[in-house]
C-alpha atoms as a PDB file:
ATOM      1  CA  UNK A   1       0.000   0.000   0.000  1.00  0.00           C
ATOM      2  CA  UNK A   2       0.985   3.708  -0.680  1.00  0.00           C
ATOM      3  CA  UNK A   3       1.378   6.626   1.698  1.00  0.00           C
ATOM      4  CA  UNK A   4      -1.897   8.115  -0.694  1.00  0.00           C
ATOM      5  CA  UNK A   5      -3.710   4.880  -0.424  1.00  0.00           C
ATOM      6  CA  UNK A   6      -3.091   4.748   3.401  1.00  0.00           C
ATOM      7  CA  UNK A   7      -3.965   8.405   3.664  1.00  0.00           C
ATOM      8  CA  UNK A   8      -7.106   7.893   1.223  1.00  0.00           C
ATOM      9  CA  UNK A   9      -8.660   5.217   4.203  1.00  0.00           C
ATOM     10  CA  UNK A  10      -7.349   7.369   7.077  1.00  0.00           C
ATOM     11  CA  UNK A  11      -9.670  10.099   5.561  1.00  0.00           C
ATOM     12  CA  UNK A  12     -12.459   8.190   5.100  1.00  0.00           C
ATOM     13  CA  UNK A  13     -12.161   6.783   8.531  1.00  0.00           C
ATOM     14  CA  UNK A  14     -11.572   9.985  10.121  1.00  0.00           C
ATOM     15  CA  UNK A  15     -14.659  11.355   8.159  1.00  0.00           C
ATOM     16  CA  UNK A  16     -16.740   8.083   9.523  1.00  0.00           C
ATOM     17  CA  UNK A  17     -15.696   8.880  13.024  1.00  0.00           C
ATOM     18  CA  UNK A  18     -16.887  12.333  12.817  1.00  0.00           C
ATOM     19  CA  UNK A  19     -20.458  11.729  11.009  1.00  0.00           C
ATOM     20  CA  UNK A  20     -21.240   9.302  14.566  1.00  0.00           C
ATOM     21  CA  UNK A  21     -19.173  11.021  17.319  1.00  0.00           C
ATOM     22  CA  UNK A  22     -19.262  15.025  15.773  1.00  0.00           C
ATOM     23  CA  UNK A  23     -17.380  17.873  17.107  1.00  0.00           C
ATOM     24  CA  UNK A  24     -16.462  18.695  20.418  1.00  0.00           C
ATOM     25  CA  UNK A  25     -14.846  15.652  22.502  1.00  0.00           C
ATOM     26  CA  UNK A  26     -11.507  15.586  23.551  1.00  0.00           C
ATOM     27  CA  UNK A  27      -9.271  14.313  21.163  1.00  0.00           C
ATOM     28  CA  UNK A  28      -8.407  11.188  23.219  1.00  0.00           C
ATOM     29  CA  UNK A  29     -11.580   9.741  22.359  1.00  0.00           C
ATOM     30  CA  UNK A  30     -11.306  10.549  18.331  1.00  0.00           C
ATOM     31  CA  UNK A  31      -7.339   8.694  18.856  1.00  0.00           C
ATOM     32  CA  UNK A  32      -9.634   5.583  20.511  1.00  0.00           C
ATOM     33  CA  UNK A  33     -12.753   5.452  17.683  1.00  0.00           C
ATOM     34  CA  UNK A  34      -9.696   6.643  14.730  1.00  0.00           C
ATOM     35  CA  UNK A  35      -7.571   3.797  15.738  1.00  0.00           C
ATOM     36  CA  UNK A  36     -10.337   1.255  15.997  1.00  0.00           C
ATOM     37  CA  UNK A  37     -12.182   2.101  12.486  1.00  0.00           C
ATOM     38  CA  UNK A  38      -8.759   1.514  11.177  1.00  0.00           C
ATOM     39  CA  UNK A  39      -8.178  -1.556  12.536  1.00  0.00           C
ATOM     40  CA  UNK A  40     -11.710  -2.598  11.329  1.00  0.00           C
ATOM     41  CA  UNK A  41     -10.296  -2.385   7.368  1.00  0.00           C
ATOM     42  CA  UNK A  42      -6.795  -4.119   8.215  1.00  0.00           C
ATOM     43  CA  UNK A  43      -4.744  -1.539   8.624  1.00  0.00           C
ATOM     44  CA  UNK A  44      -2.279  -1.499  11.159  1.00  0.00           C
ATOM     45  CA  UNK A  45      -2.305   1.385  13.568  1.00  0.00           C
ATOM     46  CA  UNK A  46       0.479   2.858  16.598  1.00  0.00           C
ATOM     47  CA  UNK A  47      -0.970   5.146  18.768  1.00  0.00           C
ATOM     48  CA  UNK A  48       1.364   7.221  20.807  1.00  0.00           C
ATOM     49  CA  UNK A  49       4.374   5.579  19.475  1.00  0.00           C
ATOM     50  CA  UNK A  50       7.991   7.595  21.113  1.00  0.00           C
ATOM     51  CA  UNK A  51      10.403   8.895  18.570  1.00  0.00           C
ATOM     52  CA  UNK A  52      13.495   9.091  19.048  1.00  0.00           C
ATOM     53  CA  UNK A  53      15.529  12.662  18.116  1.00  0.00           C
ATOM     54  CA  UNK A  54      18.871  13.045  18.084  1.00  0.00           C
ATOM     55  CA  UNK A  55      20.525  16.861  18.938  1.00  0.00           C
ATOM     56  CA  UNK A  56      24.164  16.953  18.245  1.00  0.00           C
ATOM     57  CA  UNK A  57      25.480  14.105  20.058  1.00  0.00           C
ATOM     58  CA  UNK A  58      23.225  13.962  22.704  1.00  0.00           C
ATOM     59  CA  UNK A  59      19.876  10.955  21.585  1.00  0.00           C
ATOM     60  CA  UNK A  60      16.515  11.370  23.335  1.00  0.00           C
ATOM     61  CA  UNK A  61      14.476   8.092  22.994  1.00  0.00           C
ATOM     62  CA  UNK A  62      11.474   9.715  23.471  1.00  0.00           C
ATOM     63  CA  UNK A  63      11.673  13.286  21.716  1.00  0.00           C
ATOM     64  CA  UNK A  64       7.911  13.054  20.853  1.00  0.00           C
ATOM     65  CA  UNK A  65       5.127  11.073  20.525  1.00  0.00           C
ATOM     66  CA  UNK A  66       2.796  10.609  17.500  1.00  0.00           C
ATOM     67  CA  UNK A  67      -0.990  10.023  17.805  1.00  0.00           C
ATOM     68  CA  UNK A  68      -0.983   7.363  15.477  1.00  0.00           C
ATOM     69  CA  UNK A  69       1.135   5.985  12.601  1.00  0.00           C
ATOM     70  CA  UNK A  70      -0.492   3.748  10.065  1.00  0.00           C
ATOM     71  CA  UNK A  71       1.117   1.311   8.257  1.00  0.00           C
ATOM     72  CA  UNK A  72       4.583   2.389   9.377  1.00  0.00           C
ATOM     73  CA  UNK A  73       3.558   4.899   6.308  1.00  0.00           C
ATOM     74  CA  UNK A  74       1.695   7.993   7.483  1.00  0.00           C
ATOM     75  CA  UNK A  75       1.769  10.145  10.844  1.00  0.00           C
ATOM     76  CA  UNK A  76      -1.536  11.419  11.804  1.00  0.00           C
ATOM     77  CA  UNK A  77      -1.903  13.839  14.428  1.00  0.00           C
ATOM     78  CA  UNK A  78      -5.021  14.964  16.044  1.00  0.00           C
ATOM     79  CA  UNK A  79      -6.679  17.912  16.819  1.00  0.00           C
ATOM     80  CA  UNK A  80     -10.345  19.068  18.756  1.00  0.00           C
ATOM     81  CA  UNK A  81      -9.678  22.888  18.358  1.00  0.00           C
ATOM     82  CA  UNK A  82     -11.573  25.732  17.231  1.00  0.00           C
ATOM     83  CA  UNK A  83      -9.193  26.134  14.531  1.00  0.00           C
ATOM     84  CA  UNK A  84      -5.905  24.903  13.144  1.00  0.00           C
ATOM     85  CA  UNK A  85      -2.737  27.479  14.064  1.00  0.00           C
ATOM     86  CA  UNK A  86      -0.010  27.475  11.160  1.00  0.00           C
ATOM     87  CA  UNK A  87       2.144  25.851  14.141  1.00  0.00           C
ATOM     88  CA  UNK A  88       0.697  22.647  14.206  1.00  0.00           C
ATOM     89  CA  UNK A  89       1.165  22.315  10.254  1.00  0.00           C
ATOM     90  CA  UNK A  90       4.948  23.194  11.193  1.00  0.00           C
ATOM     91  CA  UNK A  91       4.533  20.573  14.016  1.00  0.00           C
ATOM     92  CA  UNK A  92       3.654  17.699  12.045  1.00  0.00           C
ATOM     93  CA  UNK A  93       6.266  18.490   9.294  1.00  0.00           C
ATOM     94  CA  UNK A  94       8.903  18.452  12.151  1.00  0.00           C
ATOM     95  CA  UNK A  95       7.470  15.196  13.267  1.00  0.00           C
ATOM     96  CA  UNK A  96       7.613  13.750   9.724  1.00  0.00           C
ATOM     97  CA  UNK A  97      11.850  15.032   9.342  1.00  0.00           C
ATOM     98  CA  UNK A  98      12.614  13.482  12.413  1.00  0.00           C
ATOM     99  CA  UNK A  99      10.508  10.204  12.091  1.00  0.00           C
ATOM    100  CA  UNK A 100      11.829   9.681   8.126  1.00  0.00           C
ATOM    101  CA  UNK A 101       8.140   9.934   7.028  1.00  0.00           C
ATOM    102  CA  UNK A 102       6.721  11.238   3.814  1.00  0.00           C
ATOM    103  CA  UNK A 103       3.259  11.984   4.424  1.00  0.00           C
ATOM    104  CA  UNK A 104       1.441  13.344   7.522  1.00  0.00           C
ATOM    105  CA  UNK A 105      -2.611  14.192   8.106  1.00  0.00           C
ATOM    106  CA  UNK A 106      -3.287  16.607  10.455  1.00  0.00           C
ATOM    107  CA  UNK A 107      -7.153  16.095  11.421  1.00  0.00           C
ATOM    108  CA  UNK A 108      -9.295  18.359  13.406  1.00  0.00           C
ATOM    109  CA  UNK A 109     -12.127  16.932  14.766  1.00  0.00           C
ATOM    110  CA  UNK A 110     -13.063  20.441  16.113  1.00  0.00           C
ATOM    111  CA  UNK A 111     -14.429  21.808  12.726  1.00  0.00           C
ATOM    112  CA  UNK A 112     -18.228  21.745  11.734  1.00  0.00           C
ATOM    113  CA  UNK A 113     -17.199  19.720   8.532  1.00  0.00           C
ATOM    114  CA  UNK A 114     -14.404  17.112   9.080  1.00  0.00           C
ATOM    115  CA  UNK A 115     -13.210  17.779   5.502  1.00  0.00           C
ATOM    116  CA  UNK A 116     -12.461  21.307   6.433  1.00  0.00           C
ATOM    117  CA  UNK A 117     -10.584  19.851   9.407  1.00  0.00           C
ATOM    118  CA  UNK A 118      -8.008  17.590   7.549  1.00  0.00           C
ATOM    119  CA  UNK A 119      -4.598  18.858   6.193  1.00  0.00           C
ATOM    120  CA  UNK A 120      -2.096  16.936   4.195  1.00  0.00           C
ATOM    121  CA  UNK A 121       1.335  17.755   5.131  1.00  0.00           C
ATOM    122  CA  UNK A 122       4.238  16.342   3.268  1.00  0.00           C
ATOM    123  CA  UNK A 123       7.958  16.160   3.629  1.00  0.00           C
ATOM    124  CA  UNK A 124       9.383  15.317  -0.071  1.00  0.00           C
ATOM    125  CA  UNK A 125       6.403  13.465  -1.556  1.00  0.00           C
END
């Protein structure tokens, strides 16, 4: 499978999630209903998996965590806001250089209309 074709059922998913659950919980419960719709069509799903960074000589093993990595492919971090800041765009690149990643989603649950809420963020795709 492709990062697109991995990102094309994380979006459906996500959008699945939101049509039953809506706007408004916290986004521990979205991570919980994501990861399980997911895991419903085969896909294989981490949820706050630690990555490692490295500064200078110095290696952290846990420099962040991601909300959920599918397939080993795609990073998908999760929002409930109000709206999306340019910083969490930024965030989710960062995440992607320092996990070797191509392709993140950044998903806010927090919008009216989940496909307003759902930004693809890539680092050399």
């Amino acid at each position: 499978m492709t990062e697109n074709q991995v990102a094309a059922q994380i979006v459906d998913a996500a959008y699945r999630v939101h049509t039953v659950l809506g706007p408004g919980l916290l986004e521990s419960v979205y991570e919980v209903a994501l990861t399980w719709e997911l895991e419903q069509r085969d896909l294989r799903v981490t949820r706050q998996q630690a990555i490692p960074v490295v500064y200078g000589a110095v290696h952290f093993d846990e420099g962040f965590r991601a909300d959920l990595i599918v397939e080993n492919l795609v990073i998908v971090e999760l929002k409930s806001v109000e709206a999306v800041a340019p910083v969490h765009k930024k965030q989710l690149l960062t995440y992607l250089r320092l996990a070797g990643k191509r392709l993140g989603l950044l998903i806010n649950f927090g919008d009216v209309l989940i496909k307003d809420g759902i930004t693809r963020v890539v680092n050399g795709l």
